[in-house]
Every structure is written in structure tokens, then in C-alpha cells.
N, C-alpha and C. Protein backbone atom coordinates (compact mmCIF):
# COMPACT_ATOMS: atom_id res chain seq x y z
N UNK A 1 -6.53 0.66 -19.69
CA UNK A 1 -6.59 -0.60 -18.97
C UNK A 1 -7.20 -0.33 -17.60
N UNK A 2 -7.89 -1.53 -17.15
CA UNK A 2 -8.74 -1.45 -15.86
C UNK A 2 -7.48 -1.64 -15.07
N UNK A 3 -7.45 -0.90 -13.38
CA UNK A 3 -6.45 -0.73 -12.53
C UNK A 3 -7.17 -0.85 -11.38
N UNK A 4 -6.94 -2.32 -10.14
CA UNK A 4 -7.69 -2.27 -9.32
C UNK A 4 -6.18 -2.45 -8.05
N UNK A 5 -6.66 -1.59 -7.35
CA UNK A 5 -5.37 -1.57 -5.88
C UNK A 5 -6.09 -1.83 -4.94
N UNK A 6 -5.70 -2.82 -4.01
CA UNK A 6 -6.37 -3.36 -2.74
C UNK A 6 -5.63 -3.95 -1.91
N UNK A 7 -6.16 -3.52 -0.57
CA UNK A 7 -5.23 -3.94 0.89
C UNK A 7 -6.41 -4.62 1.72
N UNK A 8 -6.22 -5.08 2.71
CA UNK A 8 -7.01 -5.88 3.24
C UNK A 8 -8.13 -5.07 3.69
N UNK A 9 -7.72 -3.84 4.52
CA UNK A 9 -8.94 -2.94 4.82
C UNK A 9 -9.69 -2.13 3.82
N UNK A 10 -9.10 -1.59 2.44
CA UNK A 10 -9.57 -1.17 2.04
C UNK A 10 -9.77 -0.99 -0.04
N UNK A 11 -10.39 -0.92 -0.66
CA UNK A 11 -9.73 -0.70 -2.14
C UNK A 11 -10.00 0.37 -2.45
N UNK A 12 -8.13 0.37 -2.67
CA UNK A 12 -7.48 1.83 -2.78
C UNK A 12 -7.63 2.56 -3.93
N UNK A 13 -7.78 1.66 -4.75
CA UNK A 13 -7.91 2.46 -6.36
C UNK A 13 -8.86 1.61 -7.52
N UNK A 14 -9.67 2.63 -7.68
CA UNK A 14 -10.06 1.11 -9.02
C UNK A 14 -10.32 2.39 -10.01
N UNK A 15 -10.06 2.01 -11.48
CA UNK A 15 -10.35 2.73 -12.66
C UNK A 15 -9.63 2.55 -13.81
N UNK A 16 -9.53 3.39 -14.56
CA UNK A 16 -8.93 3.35 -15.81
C UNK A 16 -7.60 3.70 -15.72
N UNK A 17 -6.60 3.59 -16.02
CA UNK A 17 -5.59 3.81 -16.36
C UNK A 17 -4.56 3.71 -17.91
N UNK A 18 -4.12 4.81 -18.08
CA UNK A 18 -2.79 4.77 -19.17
C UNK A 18 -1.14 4.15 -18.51
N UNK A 19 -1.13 4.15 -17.81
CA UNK A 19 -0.12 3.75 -17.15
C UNK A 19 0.43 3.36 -15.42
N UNK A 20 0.91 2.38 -14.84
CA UNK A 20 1.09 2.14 -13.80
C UNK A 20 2.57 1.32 -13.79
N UNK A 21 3.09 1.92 -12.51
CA UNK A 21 4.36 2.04 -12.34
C UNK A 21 5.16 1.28 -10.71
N UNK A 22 5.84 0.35 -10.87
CA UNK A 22 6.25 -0.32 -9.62
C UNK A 22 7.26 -0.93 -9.93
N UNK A 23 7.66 -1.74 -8.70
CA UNK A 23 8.84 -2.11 -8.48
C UNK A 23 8.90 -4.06 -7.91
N UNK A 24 9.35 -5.08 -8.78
CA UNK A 24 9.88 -5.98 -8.53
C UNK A 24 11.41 -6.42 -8.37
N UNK A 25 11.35 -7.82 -8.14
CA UNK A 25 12.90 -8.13 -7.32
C UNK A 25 13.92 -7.62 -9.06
N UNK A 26 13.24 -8.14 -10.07
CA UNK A 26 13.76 -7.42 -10.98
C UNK A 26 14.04 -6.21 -11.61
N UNK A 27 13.30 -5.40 -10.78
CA UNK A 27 13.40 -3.83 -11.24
C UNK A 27 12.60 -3.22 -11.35
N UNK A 28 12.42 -2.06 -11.80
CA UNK A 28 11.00 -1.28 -12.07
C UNK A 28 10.31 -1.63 -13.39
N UNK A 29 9.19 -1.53 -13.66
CA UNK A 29 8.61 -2.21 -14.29
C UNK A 29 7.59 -1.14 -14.37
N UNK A 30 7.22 -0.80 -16.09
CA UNK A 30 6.11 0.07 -16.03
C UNK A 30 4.92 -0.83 -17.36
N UNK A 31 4.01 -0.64 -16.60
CA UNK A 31 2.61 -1.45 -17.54
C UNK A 31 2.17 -0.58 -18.11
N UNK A 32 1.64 -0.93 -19.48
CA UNK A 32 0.70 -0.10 -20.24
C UNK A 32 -0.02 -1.06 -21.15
N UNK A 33 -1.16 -0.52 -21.78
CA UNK A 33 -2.35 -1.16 -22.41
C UNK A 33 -1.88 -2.46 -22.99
N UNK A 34 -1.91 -3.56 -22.95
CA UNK A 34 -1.67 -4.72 -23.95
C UNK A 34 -0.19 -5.40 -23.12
N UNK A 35 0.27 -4.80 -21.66
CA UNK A 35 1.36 -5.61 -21.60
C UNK A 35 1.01 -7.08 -21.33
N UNK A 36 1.80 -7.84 -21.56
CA UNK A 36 2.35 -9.13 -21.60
C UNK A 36 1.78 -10.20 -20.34
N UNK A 37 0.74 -10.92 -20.30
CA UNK A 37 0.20 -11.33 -18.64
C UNK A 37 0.99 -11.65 -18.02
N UNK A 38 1.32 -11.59 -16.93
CA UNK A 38 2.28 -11.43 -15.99
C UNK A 38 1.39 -11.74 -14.66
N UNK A 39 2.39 -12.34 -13.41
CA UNK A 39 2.61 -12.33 -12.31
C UNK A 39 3.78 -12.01 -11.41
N UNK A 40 3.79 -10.99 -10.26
CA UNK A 40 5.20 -11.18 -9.80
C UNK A 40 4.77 -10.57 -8.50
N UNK A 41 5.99 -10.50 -7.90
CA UNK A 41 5.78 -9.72 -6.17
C UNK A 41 6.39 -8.08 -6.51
N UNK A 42 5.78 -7.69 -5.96
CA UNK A 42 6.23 -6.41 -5.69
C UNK A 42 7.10 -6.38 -4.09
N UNK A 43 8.23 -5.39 -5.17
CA UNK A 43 9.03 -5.01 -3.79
C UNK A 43 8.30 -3.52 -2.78
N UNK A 44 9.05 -3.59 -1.54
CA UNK A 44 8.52 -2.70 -1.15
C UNK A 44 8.77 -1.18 -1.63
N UNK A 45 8.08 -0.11 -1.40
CA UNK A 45 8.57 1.14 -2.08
C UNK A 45 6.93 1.66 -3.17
N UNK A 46 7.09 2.41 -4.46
CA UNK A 46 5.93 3.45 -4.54
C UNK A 46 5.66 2.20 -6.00
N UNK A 47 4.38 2.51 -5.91
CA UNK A 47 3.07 2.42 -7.09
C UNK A 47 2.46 4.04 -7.59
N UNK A 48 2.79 3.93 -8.68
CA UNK A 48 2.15 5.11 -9.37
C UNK A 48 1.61 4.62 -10.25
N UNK A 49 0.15 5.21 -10.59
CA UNK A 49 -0.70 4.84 -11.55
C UNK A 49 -1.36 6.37 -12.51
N UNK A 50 -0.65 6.34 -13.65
CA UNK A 50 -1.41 7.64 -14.83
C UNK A 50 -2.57 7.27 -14.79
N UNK A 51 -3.43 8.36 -14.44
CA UNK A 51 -4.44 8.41 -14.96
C UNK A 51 -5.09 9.41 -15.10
N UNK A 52 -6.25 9.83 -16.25
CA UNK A 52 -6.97 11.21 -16.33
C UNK A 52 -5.82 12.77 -16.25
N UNK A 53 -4.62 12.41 -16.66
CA UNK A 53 -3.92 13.39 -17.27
C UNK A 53 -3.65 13.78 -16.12
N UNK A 54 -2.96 13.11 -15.28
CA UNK A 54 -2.57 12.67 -13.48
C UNK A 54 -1.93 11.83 -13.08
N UNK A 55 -1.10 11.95 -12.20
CA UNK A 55 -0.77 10.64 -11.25
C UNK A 55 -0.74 10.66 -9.98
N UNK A 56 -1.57 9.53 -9.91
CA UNK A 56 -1.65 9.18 -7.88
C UNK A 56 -0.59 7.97 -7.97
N UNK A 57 -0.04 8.67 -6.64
CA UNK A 57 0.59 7.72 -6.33
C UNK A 57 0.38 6.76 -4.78
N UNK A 58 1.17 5.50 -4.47
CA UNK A 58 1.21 5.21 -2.96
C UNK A 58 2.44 4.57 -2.59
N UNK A 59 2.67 4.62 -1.31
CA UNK A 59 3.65 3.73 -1.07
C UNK A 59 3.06 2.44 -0.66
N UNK A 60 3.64 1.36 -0.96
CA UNK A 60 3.44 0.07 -0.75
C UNK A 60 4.18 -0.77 0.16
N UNK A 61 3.95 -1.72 0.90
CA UNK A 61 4.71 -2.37 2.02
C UNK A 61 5.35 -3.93 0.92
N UNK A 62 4.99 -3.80 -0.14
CA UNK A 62 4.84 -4.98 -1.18
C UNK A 62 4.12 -5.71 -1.28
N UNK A 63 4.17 -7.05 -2.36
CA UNK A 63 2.73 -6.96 -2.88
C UNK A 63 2.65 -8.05 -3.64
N UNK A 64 2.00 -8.54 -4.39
CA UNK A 64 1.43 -9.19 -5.75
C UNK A 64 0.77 -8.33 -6.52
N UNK A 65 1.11 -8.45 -7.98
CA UNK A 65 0.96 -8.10 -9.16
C UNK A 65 0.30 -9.05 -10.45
N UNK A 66 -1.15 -8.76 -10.79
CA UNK A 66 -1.26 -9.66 -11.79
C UNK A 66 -1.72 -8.56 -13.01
N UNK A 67 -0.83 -9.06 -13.93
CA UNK A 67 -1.37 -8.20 -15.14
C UNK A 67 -2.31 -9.15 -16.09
N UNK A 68 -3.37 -8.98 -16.58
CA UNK A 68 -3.66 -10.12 -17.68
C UNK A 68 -4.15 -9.55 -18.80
N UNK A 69 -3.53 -8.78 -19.55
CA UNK A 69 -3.35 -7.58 -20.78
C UNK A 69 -4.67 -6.86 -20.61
N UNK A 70 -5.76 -6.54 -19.56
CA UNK A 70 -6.49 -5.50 -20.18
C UNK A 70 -6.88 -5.22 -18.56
N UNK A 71 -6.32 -6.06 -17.96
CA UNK A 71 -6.31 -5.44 -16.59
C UNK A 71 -5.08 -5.30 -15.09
N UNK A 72 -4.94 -4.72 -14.25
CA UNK A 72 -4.24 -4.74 -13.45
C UNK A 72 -4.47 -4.90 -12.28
N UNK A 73 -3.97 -5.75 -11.84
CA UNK A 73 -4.29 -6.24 -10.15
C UNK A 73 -3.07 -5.96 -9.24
N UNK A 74 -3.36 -5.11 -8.13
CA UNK A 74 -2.31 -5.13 -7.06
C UNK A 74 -2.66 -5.22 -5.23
N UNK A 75 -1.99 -6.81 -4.97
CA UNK A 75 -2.61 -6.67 -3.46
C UNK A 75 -1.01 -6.38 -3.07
N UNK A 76 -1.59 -5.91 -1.53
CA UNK A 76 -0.50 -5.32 -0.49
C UNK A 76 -1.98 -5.51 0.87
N UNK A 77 -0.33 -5.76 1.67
CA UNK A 77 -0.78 -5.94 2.96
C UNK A 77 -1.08 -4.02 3.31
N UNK A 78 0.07 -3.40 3.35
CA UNK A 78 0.04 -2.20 4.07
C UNK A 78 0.03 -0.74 2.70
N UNK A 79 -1.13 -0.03 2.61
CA UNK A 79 -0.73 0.51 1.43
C UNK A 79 -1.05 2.25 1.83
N UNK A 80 -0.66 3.25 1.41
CA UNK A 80 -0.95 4.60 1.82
C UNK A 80 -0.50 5.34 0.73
N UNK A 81 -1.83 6.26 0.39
CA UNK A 81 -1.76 6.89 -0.47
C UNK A 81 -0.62 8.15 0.23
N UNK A 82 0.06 9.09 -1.21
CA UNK A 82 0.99 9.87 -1.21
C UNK A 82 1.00 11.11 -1.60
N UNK A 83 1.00 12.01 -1.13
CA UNK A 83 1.20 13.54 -1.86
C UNK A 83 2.21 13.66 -1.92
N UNK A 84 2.54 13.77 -3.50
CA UNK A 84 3.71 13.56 -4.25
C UNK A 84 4.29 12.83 -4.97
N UNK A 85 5.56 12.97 -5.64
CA UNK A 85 5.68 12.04 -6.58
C UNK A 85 6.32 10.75 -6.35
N UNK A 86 6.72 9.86 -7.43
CA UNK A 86 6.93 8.27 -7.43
C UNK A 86 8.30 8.07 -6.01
N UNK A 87 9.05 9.19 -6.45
CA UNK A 87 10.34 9.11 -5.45
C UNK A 87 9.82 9.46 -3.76
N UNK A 88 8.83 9.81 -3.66
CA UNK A 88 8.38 10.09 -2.07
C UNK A 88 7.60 8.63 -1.90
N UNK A 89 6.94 8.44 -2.87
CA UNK A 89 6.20 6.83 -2.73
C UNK A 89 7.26 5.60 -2.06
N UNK A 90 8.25 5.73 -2.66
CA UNK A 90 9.20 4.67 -2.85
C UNK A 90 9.27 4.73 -1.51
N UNK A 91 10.09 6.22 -0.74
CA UNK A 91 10.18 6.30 1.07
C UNK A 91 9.13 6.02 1.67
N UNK A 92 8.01 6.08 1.60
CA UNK A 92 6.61 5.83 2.23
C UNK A 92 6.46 4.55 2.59
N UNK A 93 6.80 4.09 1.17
CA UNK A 93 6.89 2.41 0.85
C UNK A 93 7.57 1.45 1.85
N UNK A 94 8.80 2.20 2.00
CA UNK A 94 9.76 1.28 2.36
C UNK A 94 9.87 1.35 4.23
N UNK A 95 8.73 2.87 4.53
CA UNK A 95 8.74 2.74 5.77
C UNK A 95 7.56 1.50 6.38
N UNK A 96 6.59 1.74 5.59
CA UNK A 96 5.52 0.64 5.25
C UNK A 96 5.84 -0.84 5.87
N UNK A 97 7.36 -1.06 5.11
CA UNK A 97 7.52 -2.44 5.01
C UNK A 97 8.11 -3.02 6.12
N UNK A 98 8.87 -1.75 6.79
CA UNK A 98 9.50 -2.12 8.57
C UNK A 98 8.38 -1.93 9.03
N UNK A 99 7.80 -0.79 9.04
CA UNK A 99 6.47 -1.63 10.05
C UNK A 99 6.15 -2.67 9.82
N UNK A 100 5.43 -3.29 8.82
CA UNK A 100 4.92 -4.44 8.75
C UNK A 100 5.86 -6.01 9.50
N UNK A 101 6.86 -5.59 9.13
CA UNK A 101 8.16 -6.23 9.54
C UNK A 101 8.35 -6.72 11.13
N UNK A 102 8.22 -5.33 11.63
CA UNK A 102 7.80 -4.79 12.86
C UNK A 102 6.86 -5.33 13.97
N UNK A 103 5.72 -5.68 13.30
CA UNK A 103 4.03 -6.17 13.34
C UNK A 103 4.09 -6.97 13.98
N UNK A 104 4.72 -8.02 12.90
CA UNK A 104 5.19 -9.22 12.29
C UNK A 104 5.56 -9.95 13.83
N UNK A 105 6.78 -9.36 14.26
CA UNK A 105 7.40 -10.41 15.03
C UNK A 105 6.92 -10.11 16.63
């Protein structure tokens, strides 16, 4: 499935993917080829996306999510890629989101 990640300054990821991995008000939620079209928000915390027998990951400040079975869309205001795995994303993420928070007022 096509996987496109984008923040206002920049797009963070675009390609193929076997799998991508995040977090809504309902829980974690992992997509793969043919899921179900979907819309939702992403909470704040990590995006991991399989790909090429790999995973990059980022932390996210949160987001919108559109799946429409053969592709994946994710905007975020504040997004930063991660060295390391989904559980360091998630902290990255969530520092992300007080800043933004932060910004904000």
C-alpha cells in the first residue's frame, strides 16, 4: 500500500509500505494492504511504518488519518522522525504535543 506522511513544512514519508502503525482515541491501530476506508484523529505519540524489510519510525504531535484501502494518508501539525523503535516514538510524540500545546497559547 501507498504511505504518504506530511506536516506543514515538510513530506515526511511517501512510499510503499507492508504495514503502518498508530495510535487513535480508540487505541492502537495497525493498517495493512486492503484495510477497511477509514478516517480518524490520531492521538499524540509514535507512527511506525514497515517498509523494505524495515521500520521508520516518528513521533507525532497528532493528526488525521485517511485510509482508503490502497492508500494511506497522515497529516500532523508537528512531526519528527526517530532513531528507534515504536516505544521511543510514542515519547517523542507526546513531547511534540506539549509543545505544540505550548505554541498554541
Amino acid at each position: 500500500m501507498f504511505v504518504e506522511v506530511v506536516c506543514p513544512e515538510e513530506n515526511c514519508f511517501t512510499g510503499e509500505a507492508t504495514m503502518v502503525i498508530s495510535r487513535t482515541p480508540n487505541g492502537e491501530i495497525g493498517i495493512l494492504e486492503g484495510h477497511e476506508p477509514t478516517v480518524a484523529t490520531l492521538q499524540p505519540g509514535g507512527l511506525t511504518i514497515e517498509h523494505d524489510n524495515q521500520r521508520t519510525s516518528f513521533g507525532i504531535s497528532g493528526g488525521i488519518l485517511q485510509i482508503t484501502g490502497e492508500k494511506v494518508i497522515v497529516l500532523a501539525e508537528l512531526i519528527e522522525k526517530v532513531d528507534g523503535d515504536h516505544e521511543k516514538a510514542i515519547e517523542v510524540g507526546q513531547g511534540l504535543a506539549k509543545q505544540a500545546f505550548t505554541t498554541e497559547e
